[in-house]
Protein backbone atom coordinates (compact mmCIF):
# COMPACT_ATOMS: atom_id res chain seq x y z
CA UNK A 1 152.03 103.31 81.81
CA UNK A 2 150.77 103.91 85.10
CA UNK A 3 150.24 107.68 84.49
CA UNK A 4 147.77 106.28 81.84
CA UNK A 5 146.30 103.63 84.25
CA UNK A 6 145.52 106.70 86.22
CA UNK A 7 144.00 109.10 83.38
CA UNK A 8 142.01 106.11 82.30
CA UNK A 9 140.51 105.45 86.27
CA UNK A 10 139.76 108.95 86.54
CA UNK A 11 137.84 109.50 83.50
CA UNK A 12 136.14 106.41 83.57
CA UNK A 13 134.89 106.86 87.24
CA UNK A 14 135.34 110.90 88.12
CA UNK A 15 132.96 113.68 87.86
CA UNK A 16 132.82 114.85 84.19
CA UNK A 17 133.01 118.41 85.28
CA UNK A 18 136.66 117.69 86.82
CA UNK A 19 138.03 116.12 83.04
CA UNK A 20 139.46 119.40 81.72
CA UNK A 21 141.86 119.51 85.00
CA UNK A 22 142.55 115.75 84.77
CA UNK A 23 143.42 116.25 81.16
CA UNK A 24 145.76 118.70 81.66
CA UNK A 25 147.42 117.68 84.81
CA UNK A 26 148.39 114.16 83.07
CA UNK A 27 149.72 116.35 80.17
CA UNK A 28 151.78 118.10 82.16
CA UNK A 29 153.41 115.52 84.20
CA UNK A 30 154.21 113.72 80.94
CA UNK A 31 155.75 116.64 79.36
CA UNK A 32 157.39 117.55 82.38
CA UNK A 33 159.26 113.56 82.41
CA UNK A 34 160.03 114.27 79.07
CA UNK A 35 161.17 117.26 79.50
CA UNK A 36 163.70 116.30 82.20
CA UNK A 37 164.83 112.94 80.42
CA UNK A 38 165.56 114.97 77.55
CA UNK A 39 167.44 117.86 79.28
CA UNK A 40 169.02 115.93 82.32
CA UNK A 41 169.75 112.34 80.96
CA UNK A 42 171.91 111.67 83.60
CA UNK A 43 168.89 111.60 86.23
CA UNK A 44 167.36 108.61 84.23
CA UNK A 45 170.17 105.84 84.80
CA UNK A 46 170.19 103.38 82.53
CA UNK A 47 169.79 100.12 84.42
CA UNK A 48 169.47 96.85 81.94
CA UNK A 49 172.28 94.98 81.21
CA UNK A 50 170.91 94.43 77.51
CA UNK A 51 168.62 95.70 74.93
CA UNK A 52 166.42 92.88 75.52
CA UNK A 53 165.85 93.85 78.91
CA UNK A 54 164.49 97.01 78.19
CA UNK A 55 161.90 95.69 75.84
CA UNK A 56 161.18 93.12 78.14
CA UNK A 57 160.62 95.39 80.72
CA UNK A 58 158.08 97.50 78.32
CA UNK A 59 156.26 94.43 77.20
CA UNK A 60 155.66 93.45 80.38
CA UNK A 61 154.40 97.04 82.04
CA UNK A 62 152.26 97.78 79.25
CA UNK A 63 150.68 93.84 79.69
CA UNK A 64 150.26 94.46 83.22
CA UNK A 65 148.37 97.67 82.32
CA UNK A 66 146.07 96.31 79.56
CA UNK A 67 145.10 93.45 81.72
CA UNK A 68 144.62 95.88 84.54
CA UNK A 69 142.56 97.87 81.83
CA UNK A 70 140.31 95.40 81.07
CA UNK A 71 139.63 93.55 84.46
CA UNK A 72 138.52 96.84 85.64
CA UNK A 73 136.23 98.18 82.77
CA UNK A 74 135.23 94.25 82.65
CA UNK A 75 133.99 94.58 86.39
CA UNK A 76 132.56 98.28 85.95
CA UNK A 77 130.98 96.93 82.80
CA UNK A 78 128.93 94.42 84.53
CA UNK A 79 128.38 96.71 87.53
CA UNK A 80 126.42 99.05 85.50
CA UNK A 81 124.13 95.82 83.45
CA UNK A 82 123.48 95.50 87.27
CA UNK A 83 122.28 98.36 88.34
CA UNK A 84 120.62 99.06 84.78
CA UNK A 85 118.40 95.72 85.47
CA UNK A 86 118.20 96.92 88.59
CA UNK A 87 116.38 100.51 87.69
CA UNK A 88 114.48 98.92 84.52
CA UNK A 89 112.31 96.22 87.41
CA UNK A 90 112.49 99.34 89.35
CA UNK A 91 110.40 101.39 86.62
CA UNK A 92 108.37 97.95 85.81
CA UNK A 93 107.44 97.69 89.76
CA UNK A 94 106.57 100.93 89.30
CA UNK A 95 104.57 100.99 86.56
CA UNK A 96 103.33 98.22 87.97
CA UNK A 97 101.96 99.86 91.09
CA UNK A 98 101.06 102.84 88.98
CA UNK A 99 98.53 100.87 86.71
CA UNK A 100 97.40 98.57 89.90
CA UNK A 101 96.59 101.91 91.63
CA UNK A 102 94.46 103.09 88.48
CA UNK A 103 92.64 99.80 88.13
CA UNK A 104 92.20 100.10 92.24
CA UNK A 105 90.83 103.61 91.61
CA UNK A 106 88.52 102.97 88.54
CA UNK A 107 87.02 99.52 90.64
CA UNK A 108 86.71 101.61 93.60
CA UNK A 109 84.93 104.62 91.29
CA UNK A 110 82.69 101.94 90.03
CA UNK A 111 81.65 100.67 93.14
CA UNK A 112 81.23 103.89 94.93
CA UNK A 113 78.94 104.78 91.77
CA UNK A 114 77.06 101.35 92.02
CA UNK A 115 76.66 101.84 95.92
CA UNK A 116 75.14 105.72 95.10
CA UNK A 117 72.85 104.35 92.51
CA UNK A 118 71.62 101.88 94.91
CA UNK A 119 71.10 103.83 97.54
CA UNK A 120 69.67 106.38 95.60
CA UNK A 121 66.73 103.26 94.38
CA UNK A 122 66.34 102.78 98.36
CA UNK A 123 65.87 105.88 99.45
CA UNK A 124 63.72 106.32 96.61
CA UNK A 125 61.40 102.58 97.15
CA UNK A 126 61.19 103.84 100.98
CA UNK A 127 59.58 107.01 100.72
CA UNK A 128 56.88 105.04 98.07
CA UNK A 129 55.56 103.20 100.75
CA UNK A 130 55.79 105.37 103.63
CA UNK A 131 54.06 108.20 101.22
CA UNK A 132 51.02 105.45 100.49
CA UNK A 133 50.41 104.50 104.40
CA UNK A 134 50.27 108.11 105.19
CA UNK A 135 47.84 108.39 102.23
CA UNK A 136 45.58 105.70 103.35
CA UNK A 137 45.80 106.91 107.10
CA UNK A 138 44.64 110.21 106.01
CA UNK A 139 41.72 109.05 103.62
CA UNK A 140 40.81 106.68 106.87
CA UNK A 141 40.81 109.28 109.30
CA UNK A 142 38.88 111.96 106.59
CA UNK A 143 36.30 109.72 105.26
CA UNK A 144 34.01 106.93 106.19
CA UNK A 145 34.50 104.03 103.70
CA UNK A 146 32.50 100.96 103.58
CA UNK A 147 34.16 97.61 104.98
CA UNK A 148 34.86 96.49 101.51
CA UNK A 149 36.72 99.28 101.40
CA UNK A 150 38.37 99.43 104.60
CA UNK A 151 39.22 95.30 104.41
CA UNK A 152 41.11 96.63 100.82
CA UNK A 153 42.85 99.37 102.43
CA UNK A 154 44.13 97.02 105.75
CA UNK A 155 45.37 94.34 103.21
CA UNK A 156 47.30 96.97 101.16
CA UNK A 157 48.91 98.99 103.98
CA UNK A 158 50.26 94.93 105.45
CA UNK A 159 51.43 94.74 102.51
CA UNK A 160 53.61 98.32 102.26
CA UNK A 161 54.53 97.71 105.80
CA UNK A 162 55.78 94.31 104.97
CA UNK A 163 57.36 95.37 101.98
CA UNK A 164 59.23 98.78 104.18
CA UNK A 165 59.69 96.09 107.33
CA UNK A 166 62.11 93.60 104.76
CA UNK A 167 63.59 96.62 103.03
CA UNK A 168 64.75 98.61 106.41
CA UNK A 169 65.77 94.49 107.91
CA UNK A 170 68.24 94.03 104.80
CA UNK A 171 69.20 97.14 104.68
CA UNK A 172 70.41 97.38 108.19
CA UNK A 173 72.31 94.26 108.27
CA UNK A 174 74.10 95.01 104.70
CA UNK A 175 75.26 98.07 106.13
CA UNK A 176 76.50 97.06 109.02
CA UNK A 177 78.69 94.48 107.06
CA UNK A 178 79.83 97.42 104.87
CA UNK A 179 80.66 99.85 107.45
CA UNK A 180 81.53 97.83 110.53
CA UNK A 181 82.53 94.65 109.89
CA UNK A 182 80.57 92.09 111.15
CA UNK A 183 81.06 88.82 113.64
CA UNK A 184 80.82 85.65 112.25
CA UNK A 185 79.87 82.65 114.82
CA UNK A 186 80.27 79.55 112.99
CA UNK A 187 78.43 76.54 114.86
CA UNK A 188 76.97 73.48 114.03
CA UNK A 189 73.11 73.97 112.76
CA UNK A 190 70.65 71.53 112.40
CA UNK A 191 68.97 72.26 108.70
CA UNK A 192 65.31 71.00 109.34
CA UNK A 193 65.13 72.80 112.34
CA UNK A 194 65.73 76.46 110.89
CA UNK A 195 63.77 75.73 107.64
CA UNK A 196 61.07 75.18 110.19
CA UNK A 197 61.50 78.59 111.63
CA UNK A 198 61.63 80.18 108.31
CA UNK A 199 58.94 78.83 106.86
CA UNK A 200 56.76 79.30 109.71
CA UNK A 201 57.30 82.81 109.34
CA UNK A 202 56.58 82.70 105.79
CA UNK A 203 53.51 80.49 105.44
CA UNK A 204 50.99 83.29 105.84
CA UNK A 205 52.70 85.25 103.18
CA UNK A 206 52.55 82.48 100.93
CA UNK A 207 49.34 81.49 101.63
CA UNK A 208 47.99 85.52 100.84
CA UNK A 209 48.41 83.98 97.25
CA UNK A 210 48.07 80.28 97.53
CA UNK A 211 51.49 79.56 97.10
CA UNK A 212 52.14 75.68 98.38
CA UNK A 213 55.79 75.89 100.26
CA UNK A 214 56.90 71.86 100.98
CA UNK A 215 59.99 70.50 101.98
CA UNK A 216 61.16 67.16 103.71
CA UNK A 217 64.20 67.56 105.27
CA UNK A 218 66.01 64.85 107.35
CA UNK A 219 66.76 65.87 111.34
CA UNK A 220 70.32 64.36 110.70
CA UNK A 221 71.33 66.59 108.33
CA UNK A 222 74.25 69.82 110.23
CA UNK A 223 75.82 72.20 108.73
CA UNK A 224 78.53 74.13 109.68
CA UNK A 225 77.17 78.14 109.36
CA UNK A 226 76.41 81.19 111.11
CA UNK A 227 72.54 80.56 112.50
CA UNK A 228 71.52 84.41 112.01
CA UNK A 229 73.22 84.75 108.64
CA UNK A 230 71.57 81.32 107.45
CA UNK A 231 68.12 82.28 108.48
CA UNK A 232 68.23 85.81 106.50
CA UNK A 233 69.64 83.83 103.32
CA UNK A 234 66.69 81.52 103.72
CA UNK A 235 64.52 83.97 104.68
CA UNK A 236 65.45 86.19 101.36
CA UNK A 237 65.32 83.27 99.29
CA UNK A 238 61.90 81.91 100.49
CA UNK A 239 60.43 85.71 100.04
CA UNK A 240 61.45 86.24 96.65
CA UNK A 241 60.51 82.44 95.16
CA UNK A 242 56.91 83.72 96.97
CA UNK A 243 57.17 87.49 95.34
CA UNK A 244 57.83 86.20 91.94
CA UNK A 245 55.62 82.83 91.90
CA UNK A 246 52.16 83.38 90.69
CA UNK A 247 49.01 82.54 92.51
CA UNK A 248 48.36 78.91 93.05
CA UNK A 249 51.72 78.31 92.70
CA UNK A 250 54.35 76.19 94.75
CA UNK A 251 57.63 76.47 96.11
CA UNK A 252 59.82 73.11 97.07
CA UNK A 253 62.97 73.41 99.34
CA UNK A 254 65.44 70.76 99.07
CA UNK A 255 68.48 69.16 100.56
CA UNK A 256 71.09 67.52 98.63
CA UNK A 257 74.43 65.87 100.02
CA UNK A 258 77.27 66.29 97.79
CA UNK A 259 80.25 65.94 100.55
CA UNK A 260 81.50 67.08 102.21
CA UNK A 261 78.64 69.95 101.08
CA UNK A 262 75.12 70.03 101.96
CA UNK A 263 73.50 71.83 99.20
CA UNK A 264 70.06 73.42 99.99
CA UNK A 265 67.88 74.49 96.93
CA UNK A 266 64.73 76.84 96.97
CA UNK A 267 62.55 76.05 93.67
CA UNK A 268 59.69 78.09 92.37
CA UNK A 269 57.63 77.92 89.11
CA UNK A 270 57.02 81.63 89.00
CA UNK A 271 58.11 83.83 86.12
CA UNK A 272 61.96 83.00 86.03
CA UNK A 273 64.61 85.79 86.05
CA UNK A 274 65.00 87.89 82.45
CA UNK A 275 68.54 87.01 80.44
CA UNK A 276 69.36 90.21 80.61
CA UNK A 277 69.40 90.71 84.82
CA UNK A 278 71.20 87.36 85.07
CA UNK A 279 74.95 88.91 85.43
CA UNK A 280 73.82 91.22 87.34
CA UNK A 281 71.51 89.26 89.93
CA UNK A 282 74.15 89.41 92.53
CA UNK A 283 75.84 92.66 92.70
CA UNK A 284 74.79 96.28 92.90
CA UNK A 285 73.62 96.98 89.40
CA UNK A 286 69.98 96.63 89.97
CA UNK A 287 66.70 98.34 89.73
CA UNK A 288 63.44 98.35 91.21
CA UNK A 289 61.58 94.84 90.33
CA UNK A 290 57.65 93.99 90.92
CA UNK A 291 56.65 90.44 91.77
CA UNK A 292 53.59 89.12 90.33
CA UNK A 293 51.10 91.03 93.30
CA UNK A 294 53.52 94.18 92.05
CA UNK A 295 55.59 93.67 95.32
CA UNK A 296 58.38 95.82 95.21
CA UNK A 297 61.96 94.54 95.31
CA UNK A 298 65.33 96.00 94.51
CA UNK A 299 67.57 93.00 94.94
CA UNK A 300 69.49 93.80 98.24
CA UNK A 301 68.21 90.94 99.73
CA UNK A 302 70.50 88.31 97.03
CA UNK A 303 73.32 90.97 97.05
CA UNK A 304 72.82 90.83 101.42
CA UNK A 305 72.59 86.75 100.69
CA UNK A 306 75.98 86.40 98.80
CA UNK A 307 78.04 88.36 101.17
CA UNK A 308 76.85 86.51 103.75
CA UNK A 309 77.30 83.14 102.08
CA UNK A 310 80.89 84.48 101.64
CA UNK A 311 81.51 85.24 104.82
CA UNK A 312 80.04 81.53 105.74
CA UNK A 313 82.66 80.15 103.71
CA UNK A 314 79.59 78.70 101.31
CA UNK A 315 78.92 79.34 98.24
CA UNK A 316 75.15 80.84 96.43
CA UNK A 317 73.96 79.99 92.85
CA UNK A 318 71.17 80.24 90.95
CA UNK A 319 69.36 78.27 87.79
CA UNK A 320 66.91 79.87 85.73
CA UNK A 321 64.38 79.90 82.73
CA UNK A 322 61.90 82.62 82.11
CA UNK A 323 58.34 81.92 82.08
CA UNK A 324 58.65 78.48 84.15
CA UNK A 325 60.69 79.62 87.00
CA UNK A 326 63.92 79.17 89.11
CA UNK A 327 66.19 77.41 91.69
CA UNK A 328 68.74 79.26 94.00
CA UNK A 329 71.26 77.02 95.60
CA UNK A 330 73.69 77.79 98.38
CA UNK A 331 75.95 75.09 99.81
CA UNK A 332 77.69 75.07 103.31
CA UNK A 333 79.91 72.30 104.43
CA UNK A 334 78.75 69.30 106.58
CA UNK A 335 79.17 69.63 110.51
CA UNK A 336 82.16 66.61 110.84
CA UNK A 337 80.81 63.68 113.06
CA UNK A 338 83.62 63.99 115.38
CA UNK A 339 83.30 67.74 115.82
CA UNK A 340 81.94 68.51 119.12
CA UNK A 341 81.71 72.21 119.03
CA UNK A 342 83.20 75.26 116.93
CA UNK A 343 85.35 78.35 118.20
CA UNK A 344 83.14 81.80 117.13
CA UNK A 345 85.68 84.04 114.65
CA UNK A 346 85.36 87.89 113.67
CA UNK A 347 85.33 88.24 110.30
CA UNK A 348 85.88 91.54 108.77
């Protein structure tokens, strides 16, 4: 029985290459105890007392060895579910990773592609304006042109220079949050007092096409924010609600408490954004747009205005209906009462 117990451990757990000499070494030892049973009785004493005792003796060897038998292929049994569970969320983590690394790739394809195309519309709405000053500088310098003439020519290169002054100013910070990271200072700002800063610096722009820009903000009213990032959303916001607002029209700035938010809203009545640029207002899919004076704009400024938001821990939105105009909205939480002051982070 044991000689089995043997054959069957080796054959369930050996190298399958080593079975032929397993095989026949058990066969031979068996023979061979036959063999010398048979020819030399006398070597194989007879030691029970009764019949029964042999048989007893049988019944309970060949017990011992099926129980043996089937603890053992019981416990090897479950040994290998294990380890086949094991591999199979082995191959699923895998596969896993596998298909996270493709989506990973395709996002980071598509985003590489959206960043080329927009750079490509940049590089391409720079040299436009550069390409007209040095045209008007070179009919100025060649010519003598009446002051009709020369008043047109002043008001139009402003306005390119402007136009190249805003583009290179987004750029620059945009890319600096792409490529280097960029530090984040969050302090306690006073609302009224940078709306007045903004839109001092925007009141002659707005009043080039007698766009009315009012507000009435109460002095109370802090936010918690970075003061640089804030003034370049504003500033964004407040230049496109004057680029796409006709002449004559107005723009009203708003703040709305909805704690432990402050919600600050830019309103226009100018032409309103087209359904079909609406998914797309904030992120890199965008082309060339013309206000209603055909100033240029290409939309970094809202992608520039969302990151920043982001990294501001606020949030930017936007409501609009073509042909009667639109609101953006970005919220920032409310500067606590009991917080004195606020410890500057890098944010990445």
């Amino acid at each position: 029985m044991f000689v089995f117990l043997t054959f069957y451990l080796l054959i369930a757990i050996g190298n399958p290459k080593q079975y032929p000499l397993w095989i026949s070494l058990h066969i031979l030892v068996l023979l061979s105890l036959l063999a010398c049973e048979y020819i030399h009785p006398d070597w194989v004493p007879d030691t029970y007392k009764s019949k029964s005792d042999r048989y007893i003796d049988i019944g309970a060897t060949s017990g011992t060895a099926i129980a043996f038998i089937f603890f053992i292929t019981n416990y090897m049994r479950k040994n290998l579910d294990k380890e086949r569970v094991k591999t199979e969320e082995r191959e699923l983590a895998i596969s896993n990773q596998n298909r996270q690394i493709i989506e990973q790739n395709h996002l980071l394809e598509k985003v590489n592609a959206e960043k080329t195309k927009l750079f490509s519309i940049i590089s391409h709405d720079l040299r436009a304006p550069l390409d007209s000053i040095r045209g008007y500088l070179e009919l100025v310098s060649e010519h003598l042109l009446s002051e009709d003439e020369l008043a047109t020519m002043h008001q139009e290169l402003l306005n390119q220079t402007k136009y190249t002054s805003e583009l290179l100013l987004n750029l620059l910070y945009w890319s600096k949050a792409q490529m280097q990271g960029i530090s984040v200072h969050l302090v306690s700002i006073c609302v009224k007092d940078i709306m007045d800063e903004v839109c001092g610096n925007k009141l002659s722009n707005a009043a080039m096409k007698g766009i009315k820009i009012t507000y009435s903000i109460k002095p109370e009213i802090e936010v918690v924010g970075d003061k640089d990032m804030l003034r370049i959303v504003l500033r964004n916001l407040i230049n496109n609600a004057i680029k796409f607002t006709k002449p004559g029209g107005e723009i009203k700035i708003k703040v709305t408490i909805n704690s432990p938010n402050a919600e600050i809203s830019v309103r226009d009545n100018g032409i309103g954004i087209p359904l079909e640029r609406r998914d797309d207002i904030f992120r890199h899919k965008t082309n060339s747009t013309y206000g209603t004076n055909n100033e240029k704009g290409i939309g970094l400024g809202l992608i520039l205005c969302r990151e920043f938001m982001d990294y501001q821990n606020g949030k930017i939105w936007f409501e609009s209906e073509e042909g009667i105009g639109s609101v953006f909205y970005i919220s920032l939480p409310m500067t606590k009462p009991s917080a004195e002051s606020l410890n500057p982070i890098k944010r990445e």
